[in-house]
Protein backbone atom coordinates (compact mmCIF):
# COMPACT_ATOMS: atom_id res chain seq x y z
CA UNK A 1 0.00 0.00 0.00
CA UNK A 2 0.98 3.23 -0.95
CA UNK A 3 1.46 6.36 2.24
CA UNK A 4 -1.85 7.87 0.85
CA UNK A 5 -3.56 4.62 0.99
CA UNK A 6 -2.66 3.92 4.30
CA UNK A 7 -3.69 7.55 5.32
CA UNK A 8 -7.44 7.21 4.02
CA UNK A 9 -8.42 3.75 5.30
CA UNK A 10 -7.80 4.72 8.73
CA UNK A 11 -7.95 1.47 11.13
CA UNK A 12 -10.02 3.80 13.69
CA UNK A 13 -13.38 5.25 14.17
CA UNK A 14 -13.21 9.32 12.81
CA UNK A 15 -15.70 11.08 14.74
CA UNK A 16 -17.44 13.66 12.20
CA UNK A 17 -17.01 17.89 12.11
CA UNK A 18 -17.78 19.57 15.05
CA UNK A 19 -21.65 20.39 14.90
CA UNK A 20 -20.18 24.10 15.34
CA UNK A 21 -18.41 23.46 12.08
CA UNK A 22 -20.45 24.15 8.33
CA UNK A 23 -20.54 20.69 7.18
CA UNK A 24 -20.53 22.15 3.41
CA UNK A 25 -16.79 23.47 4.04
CA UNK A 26 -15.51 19.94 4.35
CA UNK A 27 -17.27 18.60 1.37
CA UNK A 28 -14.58 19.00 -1.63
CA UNK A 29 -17.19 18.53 -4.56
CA UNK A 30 -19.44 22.48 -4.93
CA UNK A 31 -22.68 22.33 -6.29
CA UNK A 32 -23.26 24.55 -9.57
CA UNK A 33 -19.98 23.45 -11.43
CA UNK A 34 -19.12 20.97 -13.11
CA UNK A 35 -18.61 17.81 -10.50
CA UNK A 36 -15.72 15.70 -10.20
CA UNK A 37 -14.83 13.28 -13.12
CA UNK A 38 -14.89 9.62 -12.03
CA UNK A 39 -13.97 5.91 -12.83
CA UNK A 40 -14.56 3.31 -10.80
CA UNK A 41 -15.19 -0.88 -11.30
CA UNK A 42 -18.63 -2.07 -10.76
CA UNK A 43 -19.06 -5.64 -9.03
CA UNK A 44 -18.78 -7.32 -11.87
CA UNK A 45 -15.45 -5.72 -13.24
CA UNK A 46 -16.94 -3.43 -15.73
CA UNK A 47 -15.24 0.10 -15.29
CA UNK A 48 -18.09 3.19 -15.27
CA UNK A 49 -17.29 6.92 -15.86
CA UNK A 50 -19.53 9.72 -15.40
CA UNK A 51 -18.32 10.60 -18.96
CA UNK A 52 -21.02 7.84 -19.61
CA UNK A 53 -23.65 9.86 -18.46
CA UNK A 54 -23.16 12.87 -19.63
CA UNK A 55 -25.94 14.81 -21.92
CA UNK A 56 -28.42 11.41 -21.20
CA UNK A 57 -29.03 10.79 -17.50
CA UNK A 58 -28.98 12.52 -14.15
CA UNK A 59 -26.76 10.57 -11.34
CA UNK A 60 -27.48 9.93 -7.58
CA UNK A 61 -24.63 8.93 -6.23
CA UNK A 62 -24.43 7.55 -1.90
CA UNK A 63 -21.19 6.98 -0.14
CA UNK A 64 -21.25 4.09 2.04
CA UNK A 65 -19.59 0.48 3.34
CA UNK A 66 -20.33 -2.49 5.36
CA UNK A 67 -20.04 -0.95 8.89
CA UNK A 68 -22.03 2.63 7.77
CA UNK A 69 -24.88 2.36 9.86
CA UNK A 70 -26.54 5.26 8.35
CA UNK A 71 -26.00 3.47 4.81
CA UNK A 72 -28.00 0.07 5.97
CA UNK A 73 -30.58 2.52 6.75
CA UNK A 74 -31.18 4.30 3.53
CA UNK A 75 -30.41 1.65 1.55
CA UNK A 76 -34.13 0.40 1.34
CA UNK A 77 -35.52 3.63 0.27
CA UNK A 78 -32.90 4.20 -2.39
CA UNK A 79 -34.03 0.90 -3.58
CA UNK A 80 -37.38 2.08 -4.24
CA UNK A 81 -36.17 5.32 -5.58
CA UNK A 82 -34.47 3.52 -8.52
CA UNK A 83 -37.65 1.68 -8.88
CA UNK A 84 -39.35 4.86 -9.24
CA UNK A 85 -37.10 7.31 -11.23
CA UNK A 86 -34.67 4.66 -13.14
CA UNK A 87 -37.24 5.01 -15.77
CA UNK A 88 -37.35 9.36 -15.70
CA UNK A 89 -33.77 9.17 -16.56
CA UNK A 90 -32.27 9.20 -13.59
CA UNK A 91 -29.24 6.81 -12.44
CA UNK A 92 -28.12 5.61 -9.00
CA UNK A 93 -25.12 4.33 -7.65
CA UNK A 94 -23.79 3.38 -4.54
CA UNK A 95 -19.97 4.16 -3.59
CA UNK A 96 -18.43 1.62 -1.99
CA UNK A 97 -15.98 3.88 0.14
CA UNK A 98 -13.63 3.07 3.11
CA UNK A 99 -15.19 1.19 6.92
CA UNK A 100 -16.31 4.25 8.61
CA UNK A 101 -16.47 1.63 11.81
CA UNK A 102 -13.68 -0.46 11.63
CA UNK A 103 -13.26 -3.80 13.29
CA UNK A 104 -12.23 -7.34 13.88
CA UNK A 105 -15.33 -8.63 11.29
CA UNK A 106 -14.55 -5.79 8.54
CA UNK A 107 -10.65 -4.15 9.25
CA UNK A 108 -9.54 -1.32 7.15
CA UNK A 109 -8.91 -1.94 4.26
CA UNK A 110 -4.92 -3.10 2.98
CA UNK A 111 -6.34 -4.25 -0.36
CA UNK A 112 -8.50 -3.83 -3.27
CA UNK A 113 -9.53 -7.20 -3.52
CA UNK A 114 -10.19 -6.74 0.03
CA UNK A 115 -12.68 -3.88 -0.26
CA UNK A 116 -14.28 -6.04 -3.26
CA UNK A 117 -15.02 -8.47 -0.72
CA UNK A 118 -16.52 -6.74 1.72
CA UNK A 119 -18.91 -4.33 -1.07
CA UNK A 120 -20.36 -7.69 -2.01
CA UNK A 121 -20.82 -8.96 1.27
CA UNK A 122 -22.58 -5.24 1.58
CA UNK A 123 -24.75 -6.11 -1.54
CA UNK A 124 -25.96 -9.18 -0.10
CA UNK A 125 -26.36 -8.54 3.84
CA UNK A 126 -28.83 -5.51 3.09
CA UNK A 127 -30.30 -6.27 -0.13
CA UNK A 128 -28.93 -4.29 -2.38
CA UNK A 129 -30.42 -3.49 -5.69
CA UNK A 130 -29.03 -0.49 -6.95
CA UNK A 131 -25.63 -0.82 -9.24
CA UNK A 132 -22.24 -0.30 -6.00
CA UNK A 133 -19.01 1.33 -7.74
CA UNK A 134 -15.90 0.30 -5.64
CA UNK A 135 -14.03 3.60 -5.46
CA UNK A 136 -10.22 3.13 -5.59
CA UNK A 137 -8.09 1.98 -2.56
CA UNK A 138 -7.04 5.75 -1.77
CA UNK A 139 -10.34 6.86 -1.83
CA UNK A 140 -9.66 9.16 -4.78
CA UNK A 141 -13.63 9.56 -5.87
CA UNK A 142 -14.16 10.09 -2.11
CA UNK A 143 -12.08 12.48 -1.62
CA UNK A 144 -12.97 14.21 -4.71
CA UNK A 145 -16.65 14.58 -3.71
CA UNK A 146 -16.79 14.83 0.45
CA UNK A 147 -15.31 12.22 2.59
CA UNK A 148 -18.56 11.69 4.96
CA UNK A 149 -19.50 8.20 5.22
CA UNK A 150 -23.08 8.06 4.29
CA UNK A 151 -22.89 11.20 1.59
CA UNK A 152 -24.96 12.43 -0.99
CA UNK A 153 -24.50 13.59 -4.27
CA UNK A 154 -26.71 14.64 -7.85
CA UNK A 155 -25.32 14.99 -11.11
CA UNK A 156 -26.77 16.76 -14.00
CA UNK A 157 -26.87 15.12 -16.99
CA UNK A 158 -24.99 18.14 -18.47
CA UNK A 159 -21.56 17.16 -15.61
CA UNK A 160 -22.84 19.87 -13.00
CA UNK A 161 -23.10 18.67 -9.57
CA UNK A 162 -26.41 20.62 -8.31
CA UNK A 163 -27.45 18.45 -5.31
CA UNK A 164 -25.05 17.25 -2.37
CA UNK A 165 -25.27 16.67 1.02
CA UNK A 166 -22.81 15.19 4.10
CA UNK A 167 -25.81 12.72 5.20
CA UNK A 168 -28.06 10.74 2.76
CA UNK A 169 -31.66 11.44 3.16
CA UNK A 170 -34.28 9.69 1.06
CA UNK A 171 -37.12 12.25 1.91
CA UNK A 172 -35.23 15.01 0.72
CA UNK A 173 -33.76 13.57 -2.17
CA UNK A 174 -37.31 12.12 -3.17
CA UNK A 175 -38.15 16.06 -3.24
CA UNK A 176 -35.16 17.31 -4.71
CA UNK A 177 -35.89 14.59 -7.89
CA UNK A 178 -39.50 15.72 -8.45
CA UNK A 179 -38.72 19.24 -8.45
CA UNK A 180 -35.94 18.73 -10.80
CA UNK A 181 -37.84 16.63 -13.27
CA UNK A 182 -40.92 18.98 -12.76
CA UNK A 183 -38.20 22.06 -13.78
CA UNK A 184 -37.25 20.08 -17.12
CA UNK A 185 -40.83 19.54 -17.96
CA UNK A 186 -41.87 22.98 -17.68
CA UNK A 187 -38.87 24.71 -19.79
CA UNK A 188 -39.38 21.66 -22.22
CA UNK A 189 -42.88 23.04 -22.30
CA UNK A 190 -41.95 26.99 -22.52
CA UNK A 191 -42.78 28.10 -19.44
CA UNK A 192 -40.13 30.60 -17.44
CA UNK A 193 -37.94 29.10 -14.99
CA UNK A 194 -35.84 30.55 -12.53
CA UNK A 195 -32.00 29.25 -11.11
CA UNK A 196 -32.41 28.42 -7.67
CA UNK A 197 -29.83 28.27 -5.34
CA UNK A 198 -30.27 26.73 -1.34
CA UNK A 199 -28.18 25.43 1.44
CA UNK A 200 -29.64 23.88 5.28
CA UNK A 201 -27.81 22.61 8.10
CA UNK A 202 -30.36 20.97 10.49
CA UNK A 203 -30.21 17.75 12.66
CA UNK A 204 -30.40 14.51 11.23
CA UNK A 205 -31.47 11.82 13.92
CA UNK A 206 -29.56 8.48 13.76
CA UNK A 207 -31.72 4.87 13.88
CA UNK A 208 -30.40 3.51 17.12
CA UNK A 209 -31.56 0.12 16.25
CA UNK A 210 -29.56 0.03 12.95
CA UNK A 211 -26.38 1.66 14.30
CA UNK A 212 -26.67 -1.69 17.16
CA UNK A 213 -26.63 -3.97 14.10
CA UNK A 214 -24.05 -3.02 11.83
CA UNK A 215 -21.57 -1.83 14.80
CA UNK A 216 -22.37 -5.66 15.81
CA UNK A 217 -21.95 -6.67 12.77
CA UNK A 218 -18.70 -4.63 12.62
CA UNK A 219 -17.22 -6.02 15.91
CA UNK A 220 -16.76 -5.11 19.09
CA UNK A 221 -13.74 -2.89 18.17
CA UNK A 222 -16.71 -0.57 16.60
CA UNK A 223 -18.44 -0.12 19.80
CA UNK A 224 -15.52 1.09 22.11
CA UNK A 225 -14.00 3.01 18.91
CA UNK A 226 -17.37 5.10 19.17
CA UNK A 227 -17.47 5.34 22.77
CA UNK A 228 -13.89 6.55 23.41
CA UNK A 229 -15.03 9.20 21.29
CA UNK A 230 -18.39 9.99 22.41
CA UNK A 231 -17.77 8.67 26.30
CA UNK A 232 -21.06 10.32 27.16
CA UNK A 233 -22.78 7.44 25.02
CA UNK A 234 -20.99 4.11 26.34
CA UNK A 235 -23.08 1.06 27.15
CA UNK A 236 -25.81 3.55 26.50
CA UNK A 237 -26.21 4.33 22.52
CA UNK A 238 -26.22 2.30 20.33
């Protein structure tokens, strides 16, 4: 492994910003320009690009791994979001990134192969139906975009990233899509549209019950990662 691999699979728990921190300055990827250019293997080998996308469908792209707790949670929603908009033109993906809870079941990652392992293991523990991509062992699409564990991302079909967020949320996302396709249907139709622009930082509450599983699922190294850093929490939460 090369120094910067080493560096981004970290073999311990990182807690997440500071709540008194704006989550959008540690997200590398800005929405209204064009987003970040990636490659990355799907399970089966074949390499995708967002080249592949570009001028035909609209991407959703979610970080996540076999010990993101917030992942397991979203991922049957985002299921039935491909359901619902694969067929409007939009495309999902799921990122296979780095262990955001490492531990004695799923250890950082030393090895490609390694991290193939473990996304299919992801794909079958939870059911999942929409296409992973197995970003490279330094975490290069990662890092390009936000390194949060359970992130979110939308790409325009003409390469601009106009959608991202540090924590997946299927409500808002289910939203976000509507409005957007709504948007294209009325300029298709004529009708004057304006360039909207937002940004929100509120609280996001965490499913207790899921967090239990996959740090269990992790190891016990993922509970006393989490509570040496949140020591207000131990044999409490999750």
């Amino acid at each position: 492994m090369t120094d910067e691999e080493r560096a981004y699979n970290s073999e311990e728990f990182t807690a997440a910003a500071s709540t008194s921190t704006n989550p959008g300055e540690t997200m590398a990827a800005k929405v209204g320009v064009a987003a970040p250019d990636f490659e990355a293997s799907n399970l089966d080998g074949a390499v995708i690009r967002s080249s592949d996308f570009r001028g035909k469908r609209h991407v959703v792209m979610m970080t996540g791994a076999a010990t993101s707790p917030m992942c397991a949670f979203e991922v049957p929603a985002f299921n039935q979001l491909q359901t619902e908009f694969d067929g409007k033109g939009v495309s999902f993906f799921l990122l296979y990134t780095r262990e955001s809870h490492p531990a004695e079941n799923y250890p950082a990652h030393s090895s490609f192969e390694q991290k193939l392992a473990y996304a299919r293991d992801l794909k079958r523990l939870e059911n999942i139906q929409i296409p992973i991509l197995v970003d490279h062992l330094d975490g290069r699409i990662h890092r390009a975009y936000g390194v949060w564990p359970n992130a979110l991302f939308v790409i325009h079909k003409d390469g601009r990233l106009i959608f991202r967020s540090n924590m997946a949320n299927h409500g808002e996302l289910r939203q976000f899509l509507d409005d957007l396709l709504a948007a294209e249907k009325a300029a298709s139709e004529g009708r004057v549209t304006h360039l909207q622009y937002s940004e929100r930082v509120m609280p996001h509450e965490a499913n207790q019950a899921t967090h239990r599983r996959v740090y269990e699922r992790a190891g016990p190294k993922a509970f006393e990662d989490y509570w040496a850093k949140r020591p207000q929490n131990r044999n409490r939460w999750p």
